[in-house]
C-alpha atoms as a PDB file:
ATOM      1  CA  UNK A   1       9.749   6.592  -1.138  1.00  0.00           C
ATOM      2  CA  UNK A   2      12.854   8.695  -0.216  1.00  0.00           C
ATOM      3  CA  UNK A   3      16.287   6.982   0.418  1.00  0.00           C
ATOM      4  CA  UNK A   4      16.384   8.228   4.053  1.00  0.00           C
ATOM      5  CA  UNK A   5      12.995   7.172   5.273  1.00  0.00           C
ATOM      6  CA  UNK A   6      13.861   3.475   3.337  1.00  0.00           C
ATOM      7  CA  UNK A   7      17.372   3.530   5.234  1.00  0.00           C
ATOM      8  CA  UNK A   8      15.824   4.626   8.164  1.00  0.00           C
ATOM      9  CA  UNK A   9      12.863   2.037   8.430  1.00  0.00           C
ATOM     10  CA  UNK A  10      15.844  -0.384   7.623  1.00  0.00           C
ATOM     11  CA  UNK A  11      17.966   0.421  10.515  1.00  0.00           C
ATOM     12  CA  UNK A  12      14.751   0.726  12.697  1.00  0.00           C
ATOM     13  CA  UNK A  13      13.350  -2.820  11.852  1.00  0.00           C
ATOM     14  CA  UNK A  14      17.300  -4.484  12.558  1.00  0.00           C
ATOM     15  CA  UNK A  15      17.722  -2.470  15.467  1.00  0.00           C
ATOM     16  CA  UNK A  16      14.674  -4.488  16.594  1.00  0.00           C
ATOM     17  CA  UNK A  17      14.897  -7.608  14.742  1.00  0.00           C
ATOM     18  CA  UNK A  18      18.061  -8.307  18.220  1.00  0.00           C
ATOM     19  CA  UNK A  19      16.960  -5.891  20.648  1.00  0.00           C
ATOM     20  CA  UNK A  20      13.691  -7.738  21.695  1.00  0.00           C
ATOM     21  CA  UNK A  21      13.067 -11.436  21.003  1.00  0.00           C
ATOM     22  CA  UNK A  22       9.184 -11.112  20.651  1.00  0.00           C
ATOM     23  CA  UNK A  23       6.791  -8.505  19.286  1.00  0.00           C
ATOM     24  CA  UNK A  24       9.563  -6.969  16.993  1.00  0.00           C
ATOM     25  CA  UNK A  25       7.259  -6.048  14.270  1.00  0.00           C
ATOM     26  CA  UNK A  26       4.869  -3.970  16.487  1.00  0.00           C
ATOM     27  CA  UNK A  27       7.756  -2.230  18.066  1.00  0.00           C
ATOM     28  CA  UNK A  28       9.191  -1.218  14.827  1.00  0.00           C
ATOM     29  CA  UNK A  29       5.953  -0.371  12.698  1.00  0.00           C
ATOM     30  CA  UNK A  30       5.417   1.933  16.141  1.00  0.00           C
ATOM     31  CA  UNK A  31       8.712   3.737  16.167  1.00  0.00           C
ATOM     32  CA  UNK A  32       8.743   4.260  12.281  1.00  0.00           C
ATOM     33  CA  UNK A  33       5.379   5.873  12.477  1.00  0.00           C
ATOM     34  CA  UNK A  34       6.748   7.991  15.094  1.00  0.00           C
ATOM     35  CA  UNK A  35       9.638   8.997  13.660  1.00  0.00           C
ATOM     36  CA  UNK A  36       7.447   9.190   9.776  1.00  0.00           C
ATOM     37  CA  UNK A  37      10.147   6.521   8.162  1.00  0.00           C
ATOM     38  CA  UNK A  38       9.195   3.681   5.906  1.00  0.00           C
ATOM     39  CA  UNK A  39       6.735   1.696   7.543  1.00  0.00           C
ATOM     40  CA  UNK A  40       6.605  -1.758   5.509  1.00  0.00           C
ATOM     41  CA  UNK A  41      10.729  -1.158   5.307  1.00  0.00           C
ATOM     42  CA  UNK A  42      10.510  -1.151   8.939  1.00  0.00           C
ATOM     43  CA  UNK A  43       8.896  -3.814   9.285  1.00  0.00           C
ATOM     44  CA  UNK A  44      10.301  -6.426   6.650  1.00  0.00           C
ATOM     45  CA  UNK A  45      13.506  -5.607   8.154  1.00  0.00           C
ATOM     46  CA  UNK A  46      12.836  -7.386  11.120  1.00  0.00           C
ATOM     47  CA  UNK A  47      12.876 -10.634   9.589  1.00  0.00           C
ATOM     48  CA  UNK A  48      16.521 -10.434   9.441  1.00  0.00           C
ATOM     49  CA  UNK A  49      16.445 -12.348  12.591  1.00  0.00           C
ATOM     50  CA  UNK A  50      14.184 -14.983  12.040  1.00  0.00           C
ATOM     51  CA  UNK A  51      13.078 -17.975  14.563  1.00  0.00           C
ATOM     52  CA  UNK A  52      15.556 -20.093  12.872  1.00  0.00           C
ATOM     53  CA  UNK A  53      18.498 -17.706  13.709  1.00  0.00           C
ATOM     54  CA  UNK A  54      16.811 -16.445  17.173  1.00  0.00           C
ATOM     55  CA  UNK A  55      19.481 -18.705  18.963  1.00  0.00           C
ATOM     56  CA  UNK A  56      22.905 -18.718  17.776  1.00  0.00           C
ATOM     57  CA  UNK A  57      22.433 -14.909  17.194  1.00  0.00           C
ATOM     58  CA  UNK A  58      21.542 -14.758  21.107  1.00  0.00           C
ATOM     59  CA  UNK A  59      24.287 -16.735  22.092  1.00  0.00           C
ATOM     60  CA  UNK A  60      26.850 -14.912  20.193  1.00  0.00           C
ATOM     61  CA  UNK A  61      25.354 -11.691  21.499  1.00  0.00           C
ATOM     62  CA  UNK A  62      26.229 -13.145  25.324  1.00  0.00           C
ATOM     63  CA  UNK A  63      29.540 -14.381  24.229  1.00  0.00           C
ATOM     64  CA  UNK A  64      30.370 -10.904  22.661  1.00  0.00           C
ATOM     65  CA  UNK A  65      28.296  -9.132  25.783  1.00  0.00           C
ATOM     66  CA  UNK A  66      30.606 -11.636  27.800  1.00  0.00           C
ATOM     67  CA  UNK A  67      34.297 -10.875  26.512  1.00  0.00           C
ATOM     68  CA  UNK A  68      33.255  -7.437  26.712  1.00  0.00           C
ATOM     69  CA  UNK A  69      32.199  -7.853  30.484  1.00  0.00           C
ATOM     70  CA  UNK A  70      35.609  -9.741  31.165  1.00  0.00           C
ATOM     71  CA  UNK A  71      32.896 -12.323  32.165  1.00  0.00           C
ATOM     72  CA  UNK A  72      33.841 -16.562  30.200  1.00  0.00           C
ATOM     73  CA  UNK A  73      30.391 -18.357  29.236  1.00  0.00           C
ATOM     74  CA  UNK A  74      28.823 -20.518  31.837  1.00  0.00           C
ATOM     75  CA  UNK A  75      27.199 -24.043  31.154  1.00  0.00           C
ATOM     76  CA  UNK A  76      24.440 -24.855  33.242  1.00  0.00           C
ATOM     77  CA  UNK A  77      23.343 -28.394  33.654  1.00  0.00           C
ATOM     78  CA  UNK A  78      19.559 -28.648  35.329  1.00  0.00           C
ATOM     79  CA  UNK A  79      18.180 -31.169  37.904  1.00  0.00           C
ATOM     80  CA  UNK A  80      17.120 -34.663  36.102  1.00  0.00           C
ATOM     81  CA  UNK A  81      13.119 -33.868  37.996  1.00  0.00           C
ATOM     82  CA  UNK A  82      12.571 -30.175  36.440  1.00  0.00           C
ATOM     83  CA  UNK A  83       9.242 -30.315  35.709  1.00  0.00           C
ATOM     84  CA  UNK A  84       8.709 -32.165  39.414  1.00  0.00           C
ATOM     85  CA  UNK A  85      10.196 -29.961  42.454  1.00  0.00           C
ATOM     86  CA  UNK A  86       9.522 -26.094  42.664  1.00  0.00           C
ATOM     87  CA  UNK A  87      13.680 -26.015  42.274  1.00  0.00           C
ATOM     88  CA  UNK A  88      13.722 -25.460  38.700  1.00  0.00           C
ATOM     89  CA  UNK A  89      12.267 -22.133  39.210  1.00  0.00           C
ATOM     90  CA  UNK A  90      14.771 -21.095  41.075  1.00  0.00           C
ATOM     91  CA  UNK A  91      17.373 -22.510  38.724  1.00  0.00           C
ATOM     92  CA  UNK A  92      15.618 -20.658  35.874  1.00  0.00           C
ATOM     93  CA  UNK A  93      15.989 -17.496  37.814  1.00  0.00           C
ATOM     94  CA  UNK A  94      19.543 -17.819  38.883  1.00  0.00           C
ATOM     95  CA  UNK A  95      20.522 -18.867  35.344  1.00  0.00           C
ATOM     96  CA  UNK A  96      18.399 -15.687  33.829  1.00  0.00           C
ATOM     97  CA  UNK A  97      20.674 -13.784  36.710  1.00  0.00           C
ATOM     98  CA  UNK A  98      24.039 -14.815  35.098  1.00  0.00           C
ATOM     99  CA  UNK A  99      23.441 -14.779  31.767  1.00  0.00           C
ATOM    100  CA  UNK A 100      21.580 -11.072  32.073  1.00  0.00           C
ATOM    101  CA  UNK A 101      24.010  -8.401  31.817  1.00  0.00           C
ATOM    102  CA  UNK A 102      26.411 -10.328  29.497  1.00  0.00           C
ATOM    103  CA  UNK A 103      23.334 -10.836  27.365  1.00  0.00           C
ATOM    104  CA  UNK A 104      22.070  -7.387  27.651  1.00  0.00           C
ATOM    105  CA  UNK A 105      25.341  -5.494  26.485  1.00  0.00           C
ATOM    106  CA  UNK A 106      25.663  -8.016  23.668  1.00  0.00           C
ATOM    107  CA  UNK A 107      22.053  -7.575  21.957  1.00  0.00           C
ATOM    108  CA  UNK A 108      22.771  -3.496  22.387  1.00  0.00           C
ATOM    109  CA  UNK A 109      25.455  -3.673  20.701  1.00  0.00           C
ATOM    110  CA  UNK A 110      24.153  -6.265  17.903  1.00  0.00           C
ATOM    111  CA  UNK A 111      21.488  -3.837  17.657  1.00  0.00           C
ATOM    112  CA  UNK A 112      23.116  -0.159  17.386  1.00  0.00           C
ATOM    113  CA  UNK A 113      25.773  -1.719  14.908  1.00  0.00           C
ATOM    114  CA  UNK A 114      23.227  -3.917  12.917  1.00  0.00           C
ATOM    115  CA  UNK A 115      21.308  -0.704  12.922  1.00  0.00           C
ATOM    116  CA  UNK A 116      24.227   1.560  11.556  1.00  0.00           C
ATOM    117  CA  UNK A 117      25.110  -1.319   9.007  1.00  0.00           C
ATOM    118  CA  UNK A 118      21.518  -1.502   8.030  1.00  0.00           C
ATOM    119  CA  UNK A 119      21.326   2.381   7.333  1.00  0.00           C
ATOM    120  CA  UNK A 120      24.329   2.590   5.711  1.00  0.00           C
ATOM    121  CA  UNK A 121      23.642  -0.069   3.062  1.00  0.00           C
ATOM    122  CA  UNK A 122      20.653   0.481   2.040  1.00  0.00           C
ATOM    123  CA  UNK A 123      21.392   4.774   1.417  1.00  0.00           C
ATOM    124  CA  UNK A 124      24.672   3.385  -0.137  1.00  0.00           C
ATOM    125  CA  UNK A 125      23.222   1.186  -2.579  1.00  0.00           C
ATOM    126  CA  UNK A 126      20.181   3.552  -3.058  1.00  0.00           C
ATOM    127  CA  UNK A 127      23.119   5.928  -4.167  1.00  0.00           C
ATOM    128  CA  UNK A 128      24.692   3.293  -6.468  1.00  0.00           C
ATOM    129  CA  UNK A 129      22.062   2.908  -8.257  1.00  0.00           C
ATOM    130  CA  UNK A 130      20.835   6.030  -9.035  1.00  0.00           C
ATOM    131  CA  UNK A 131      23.965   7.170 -10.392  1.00  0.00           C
ATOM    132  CA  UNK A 132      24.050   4.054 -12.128  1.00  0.00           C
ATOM    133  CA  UNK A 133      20.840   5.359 -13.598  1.00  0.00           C
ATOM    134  CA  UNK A 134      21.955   8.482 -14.542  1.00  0.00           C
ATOM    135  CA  UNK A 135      24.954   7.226 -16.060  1.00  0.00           C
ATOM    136  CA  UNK A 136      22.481   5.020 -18.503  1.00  0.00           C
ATOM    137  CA  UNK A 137      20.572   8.100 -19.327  1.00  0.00           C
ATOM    138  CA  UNK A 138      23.664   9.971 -20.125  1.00  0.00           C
ATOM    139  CA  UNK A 139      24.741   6.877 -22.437  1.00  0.00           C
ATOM    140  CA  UNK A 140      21.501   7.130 -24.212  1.00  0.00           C
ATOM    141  CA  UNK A 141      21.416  10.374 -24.850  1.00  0.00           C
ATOM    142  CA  UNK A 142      24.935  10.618 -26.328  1.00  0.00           C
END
């Protein structure tokens, strides 16, 4: 285990964990082989967005995709018979056409910055506490 491949199979696996909401773990195990990073870093790291944070983490990322679009968040209220008329397709497919590109700018960005953040923390702390390391076997030795 070297600090870069564990910061890099970090920042791989969060990059994922908000770029895709299914199959993260494949995606990222792939990529890290790829690339020769941290595999089981890689893919731990996707948990950071787990089924219980899958939705306000999407929602945020359209808000944030939103302001940066210029674009205010819609509501959307669907027919009372969904599940009876063909309609509700269509609904579906105009409300996945307005929340799209508001959506799709704010997972990038969740993802390249959760990415950097993830990278940077882990080689940062890695850092920490190796020096902290060899401070203690400095101490000892004096």
């Amino acid at each position: 285990m070297r600090r870069r491949t564990v910061a890099a199979g970090a920042a791989i696996g969060v990059f994922f964990a908000f770029i895709i909401p299914v199959g993260q773990i494949p995606f990222a195990a792939l990529v890290a082989m790829v690339l020769r990073v941290n595999i089981p870093v890689a893919c731990l790291a996707t948990f950071v967005n787990t089924p219980l944070t899958f939705g306000p983490v999407y929602y945020a990322a359209y808000v944030v995709g939103g302001l940066l679009l210029g674009d205010r968040p819609k509501t959307y209220a669907f027919s009372e018979g969904l599940v009876e008329d063909i309609g509700w397709f269509m609904q579906f497919i105009a409300w996945v056409h307005d929340l799209g590109p508001a959506l799709v700018v704010g997972t990038i960005l969740f993802s390249v910055f959760g990415a950097l953040i993830a990278y940077a923390s882990v080689a940062m702390g890695w850092r920490i506490s190796v020096a902290a390391r060899w401070r203690r076997r400095k101490a000892a030795r004096a």
